[in-house]
PDB file of N, CA and C in Angstrom:
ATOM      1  N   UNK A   1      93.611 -49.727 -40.280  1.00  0.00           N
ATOM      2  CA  UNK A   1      93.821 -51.141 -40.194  1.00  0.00           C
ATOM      3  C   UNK A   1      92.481 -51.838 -40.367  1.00  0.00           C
ATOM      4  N   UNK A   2      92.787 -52.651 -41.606  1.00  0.00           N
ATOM      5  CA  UNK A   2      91.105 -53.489 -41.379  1.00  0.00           C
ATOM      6  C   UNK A   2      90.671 -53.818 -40.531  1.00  0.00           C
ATOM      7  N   UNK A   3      91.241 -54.808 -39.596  1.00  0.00           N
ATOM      8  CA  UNK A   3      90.656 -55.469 -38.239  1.00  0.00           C
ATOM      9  C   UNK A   3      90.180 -54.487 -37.699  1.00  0.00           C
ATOM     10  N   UNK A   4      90.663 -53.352 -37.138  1.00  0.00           N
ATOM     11  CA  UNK A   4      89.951 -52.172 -36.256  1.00  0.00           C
ATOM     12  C   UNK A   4      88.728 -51.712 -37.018  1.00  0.00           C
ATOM     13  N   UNK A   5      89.167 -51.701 -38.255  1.00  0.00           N
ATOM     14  CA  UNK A   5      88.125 -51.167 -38.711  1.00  0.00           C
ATOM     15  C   UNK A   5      86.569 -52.012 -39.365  1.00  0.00           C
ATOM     16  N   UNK A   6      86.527 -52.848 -38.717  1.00  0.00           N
ATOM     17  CA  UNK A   6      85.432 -53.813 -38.916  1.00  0.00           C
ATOM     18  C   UNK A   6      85.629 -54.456 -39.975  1.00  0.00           C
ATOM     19  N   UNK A   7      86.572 -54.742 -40.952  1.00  0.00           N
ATOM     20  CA  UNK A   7      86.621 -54.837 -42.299  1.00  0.00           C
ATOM     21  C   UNK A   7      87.440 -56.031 -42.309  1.00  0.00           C
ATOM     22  N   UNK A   8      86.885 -57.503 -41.676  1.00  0.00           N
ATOM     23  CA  UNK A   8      86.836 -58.820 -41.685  1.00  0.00           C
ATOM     24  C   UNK A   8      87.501 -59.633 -42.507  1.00  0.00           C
ATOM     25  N   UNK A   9      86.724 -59.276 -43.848  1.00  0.00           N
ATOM     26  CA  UNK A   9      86.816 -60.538 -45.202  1.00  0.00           C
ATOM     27  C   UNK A   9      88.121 -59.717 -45.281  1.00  0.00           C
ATOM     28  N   UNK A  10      88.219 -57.885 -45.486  1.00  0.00           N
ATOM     29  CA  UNK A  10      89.191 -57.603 -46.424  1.00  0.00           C
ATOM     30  C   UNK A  10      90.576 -57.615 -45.336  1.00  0.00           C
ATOM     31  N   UNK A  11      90.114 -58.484 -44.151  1.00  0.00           N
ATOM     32  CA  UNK A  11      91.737 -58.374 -43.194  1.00  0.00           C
ATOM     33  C   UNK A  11      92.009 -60.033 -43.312  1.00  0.00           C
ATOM     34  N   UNK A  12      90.892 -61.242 -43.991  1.00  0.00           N
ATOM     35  CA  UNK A  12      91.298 -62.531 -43.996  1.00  0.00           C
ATOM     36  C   UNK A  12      92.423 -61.976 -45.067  1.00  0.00           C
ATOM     37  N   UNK A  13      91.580 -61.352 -46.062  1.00  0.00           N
ATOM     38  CA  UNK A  13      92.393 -61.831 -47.547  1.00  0.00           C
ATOM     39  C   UNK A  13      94.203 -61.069 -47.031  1.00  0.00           C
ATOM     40  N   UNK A  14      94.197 -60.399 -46.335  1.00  0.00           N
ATOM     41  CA  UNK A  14      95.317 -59.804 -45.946  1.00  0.00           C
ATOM     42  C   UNK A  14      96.100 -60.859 -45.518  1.00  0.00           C
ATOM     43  N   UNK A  15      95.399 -61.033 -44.417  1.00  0.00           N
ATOM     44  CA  UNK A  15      96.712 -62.618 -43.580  1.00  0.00           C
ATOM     45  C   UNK A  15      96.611 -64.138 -44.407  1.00  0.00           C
ATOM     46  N   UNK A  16      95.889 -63.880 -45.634  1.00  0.00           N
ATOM     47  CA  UNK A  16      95.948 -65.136 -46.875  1.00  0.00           C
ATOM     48  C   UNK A  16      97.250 -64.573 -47.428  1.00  0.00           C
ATOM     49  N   UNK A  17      97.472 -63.060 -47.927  1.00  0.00           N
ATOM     50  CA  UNK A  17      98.404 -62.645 -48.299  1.00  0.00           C
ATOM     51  C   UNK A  17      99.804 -62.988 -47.641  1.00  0.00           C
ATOM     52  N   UNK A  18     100.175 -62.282 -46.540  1.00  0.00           N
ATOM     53  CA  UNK A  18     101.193 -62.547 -45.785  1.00  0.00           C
ATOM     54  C   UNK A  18     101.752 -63.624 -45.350  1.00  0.00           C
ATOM     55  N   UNK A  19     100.912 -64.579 -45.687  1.00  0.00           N
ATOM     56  CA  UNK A  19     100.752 -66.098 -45.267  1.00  0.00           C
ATOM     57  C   UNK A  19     101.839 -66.456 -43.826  1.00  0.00           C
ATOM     58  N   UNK A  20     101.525 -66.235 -42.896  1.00  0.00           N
ATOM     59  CA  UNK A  20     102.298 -65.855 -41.566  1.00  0.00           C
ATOM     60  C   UNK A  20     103.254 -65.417 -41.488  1.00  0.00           C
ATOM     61  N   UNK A  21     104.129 -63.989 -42.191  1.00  0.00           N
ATOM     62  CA  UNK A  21     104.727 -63.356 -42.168  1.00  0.00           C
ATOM     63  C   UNK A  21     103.969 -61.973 -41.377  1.00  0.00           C
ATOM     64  N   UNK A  22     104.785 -61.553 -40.279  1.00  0.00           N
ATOM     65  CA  UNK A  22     104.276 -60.496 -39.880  1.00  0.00           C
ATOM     66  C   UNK A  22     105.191 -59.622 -39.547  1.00  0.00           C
ATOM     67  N   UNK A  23     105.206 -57.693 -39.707  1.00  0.00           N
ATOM     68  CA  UNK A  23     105.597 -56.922 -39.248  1.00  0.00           C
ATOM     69  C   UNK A  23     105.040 -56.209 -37.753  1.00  0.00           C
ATOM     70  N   UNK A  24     106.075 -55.619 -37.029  1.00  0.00           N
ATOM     71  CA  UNK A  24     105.505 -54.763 -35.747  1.00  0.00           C
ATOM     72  C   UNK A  24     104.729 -54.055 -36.368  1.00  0.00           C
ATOM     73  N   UNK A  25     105.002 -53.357 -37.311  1.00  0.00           N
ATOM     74  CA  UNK A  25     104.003 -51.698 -37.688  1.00  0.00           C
ATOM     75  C   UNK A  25     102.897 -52.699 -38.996  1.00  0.00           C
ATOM     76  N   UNK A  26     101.765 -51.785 -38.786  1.00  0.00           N
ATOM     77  CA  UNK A  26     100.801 -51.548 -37.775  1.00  0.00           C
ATOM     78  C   UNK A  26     100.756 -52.282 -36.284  1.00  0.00           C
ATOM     79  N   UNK A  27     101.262 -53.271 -36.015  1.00  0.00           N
ATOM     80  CA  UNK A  27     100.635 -54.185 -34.990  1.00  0.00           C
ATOM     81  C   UNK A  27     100.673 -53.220 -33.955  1.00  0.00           C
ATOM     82  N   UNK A  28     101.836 -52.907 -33.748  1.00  0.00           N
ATOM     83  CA  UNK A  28     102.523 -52.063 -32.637  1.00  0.00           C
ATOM     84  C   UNK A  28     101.998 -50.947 -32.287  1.00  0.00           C
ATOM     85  N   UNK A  29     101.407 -50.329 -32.596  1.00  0.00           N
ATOM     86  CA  UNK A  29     100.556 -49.347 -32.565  1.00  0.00           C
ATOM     87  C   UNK A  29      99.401 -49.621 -31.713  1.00  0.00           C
ATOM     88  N   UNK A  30      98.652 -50.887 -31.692  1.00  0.00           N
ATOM     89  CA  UNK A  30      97.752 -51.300 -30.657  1.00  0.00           C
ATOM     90  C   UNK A  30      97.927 -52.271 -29.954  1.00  0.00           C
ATOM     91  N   UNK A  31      99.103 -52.618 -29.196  1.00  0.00           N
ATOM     92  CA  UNK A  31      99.594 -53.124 -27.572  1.00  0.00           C
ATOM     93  C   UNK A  31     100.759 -53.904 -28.712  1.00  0.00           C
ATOM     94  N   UNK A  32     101.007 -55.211 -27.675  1.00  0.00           N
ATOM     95  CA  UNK A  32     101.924 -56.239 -27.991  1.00  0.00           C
ATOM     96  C   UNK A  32     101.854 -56.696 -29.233  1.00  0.00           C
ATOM     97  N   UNK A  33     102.646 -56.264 -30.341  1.00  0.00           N
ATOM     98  CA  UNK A  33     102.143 -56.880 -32.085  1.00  0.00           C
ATOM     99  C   UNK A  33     102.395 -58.592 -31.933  1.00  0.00           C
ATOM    100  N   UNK A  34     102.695 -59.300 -31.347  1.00  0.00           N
ATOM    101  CA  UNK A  34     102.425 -60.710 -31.356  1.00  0.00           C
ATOM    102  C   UNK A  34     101.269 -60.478 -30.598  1.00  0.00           C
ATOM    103  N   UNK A  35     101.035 -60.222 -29.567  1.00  0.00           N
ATOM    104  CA  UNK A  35      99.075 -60.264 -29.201  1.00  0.00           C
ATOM    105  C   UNK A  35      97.979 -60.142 -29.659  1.00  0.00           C
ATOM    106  N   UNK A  36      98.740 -58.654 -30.581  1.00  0.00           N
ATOM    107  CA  UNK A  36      97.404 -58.069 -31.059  1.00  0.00           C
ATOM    108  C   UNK A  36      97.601 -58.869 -32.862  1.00  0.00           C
ATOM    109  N   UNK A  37      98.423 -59.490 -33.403  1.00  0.00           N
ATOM    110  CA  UNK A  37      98.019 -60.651 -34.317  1.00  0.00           C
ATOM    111  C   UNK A  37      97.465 -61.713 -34.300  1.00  0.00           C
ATOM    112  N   UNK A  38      97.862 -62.109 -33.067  1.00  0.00           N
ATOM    113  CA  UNK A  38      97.227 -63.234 -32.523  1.00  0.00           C
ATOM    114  C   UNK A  38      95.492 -63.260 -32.304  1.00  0.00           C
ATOM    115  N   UNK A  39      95.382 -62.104 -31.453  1.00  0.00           N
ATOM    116  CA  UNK A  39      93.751 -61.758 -31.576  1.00  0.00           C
ATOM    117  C   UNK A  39      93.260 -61.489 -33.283  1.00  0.00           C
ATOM    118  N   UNK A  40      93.703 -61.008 -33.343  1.00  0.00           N
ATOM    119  CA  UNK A  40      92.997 -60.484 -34.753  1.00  0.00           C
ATOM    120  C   UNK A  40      92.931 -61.619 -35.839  1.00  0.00           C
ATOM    121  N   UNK A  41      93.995 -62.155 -36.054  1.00  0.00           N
ATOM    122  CA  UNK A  41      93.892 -63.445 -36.743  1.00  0.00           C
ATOM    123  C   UNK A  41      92.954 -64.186 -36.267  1.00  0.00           C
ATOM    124  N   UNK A  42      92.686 -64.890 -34.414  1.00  0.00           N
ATOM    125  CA  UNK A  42      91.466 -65.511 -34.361  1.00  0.00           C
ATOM    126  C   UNK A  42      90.281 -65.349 -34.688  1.00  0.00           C
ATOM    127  N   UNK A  43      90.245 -63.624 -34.549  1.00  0.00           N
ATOM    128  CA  UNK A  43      89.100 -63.385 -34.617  1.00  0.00           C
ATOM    129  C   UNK A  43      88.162 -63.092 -36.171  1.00  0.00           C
ATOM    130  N   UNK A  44      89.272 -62.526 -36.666  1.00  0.00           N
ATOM    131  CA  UNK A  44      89.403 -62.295 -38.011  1.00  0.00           C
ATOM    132  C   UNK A  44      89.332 -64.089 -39.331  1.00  0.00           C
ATOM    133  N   UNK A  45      89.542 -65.084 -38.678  1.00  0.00           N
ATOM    134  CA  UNK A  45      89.464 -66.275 -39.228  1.00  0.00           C
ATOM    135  C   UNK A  45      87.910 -67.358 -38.822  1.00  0.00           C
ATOM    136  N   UNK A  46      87.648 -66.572 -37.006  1.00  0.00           N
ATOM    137  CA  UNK A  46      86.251 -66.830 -37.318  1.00  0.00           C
ATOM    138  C   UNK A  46      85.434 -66.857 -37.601  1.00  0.00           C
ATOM    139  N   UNK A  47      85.478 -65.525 -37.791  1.00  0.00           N
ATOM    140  CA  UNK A  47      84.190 -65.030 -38.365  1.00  0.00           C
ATOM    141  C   UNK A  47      84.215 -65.140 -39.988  1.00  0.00           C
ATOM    142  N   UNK A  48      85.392 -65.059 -40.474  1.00  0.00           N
ATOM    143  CA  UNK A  48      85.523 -65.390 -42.270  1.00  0.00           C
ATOM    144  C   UNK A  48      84.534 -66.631 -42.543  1.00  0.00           C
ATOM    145  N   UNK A  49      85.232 -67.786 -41.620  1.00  0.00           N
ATOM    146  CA  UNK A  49      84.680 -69.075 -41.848  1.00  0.00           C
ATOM    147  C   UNK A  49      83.012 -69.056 -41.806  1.00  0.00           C
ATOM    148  N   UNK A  50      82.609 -68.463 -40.473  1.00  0.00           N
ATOM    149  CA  UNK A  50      81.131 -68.743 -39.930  1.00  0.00           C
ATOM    150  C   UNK A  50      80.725 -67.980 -41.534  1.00  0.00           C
ATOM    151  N   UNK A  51      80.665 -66.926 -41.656  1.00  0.00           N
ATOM    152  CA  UNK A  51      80.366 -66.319 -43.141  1.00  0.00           C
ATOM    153  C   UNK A  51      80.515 -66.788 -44.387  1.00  0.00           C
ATOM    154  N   UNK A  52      81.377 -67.376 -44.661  1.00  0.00           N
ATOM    155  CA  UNK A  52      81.905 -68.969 -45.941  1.00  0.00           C
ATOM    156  C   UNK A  52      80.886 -69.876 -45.738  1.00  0.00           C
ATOM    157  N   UNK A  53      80.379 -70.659 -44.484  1.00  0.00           N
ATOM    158  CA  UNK A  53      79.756 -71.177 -44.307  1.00  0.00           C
ATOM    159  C   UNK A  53      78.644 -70.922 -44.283  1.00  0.00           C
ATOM    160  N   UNK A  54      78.110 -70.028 -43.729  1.00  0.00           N
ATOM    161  CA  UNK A  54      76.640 -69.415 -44.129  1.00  0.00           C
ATOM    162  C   UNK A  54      75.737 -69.086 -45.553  1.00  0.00           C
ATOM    163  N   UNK A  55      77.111 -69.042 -46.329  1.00  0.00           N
ATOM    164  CA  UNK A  55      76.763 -68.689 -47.207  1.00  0.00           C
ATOM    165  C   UNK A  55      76.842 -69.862 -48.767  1.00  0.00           C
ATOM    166  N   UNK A  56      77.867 -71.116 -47.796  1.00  0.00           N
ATOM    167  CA  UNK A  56      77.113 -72.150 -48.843  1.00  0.00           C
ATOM    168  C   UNK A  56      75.761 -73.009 -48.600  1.00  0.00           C
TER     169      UNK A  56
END
């Protein structure tokens, strides 16, 4: 899974993909899959941005 696996940009472009469509599997696999999207999306959208931004 990107998110676990440190792999940021390539888990934004993922949830750009899905565009808030989500499955249990993977989620489910690491606790509550509405939790653990929920985290990962925040976290995964902050850090995209701070990096977008840094970099214009």
């Amino acid at each position: 899974m990107a998110c676990e696996g440190g792999l940021h940009s390539e888990a934004a472009h993922l949830f750009e993909l899905v565009d808030g469509r989500a499955t249990p599997v993977p989620w489910s696999y690491f606790g509550e899959p509405a939790a653990v999207i929920t985290k990962w999306h925040r976290t995964v959208v902050r850090r995209t941005r701070a990096a977008r931004q840094a970099q214009a």
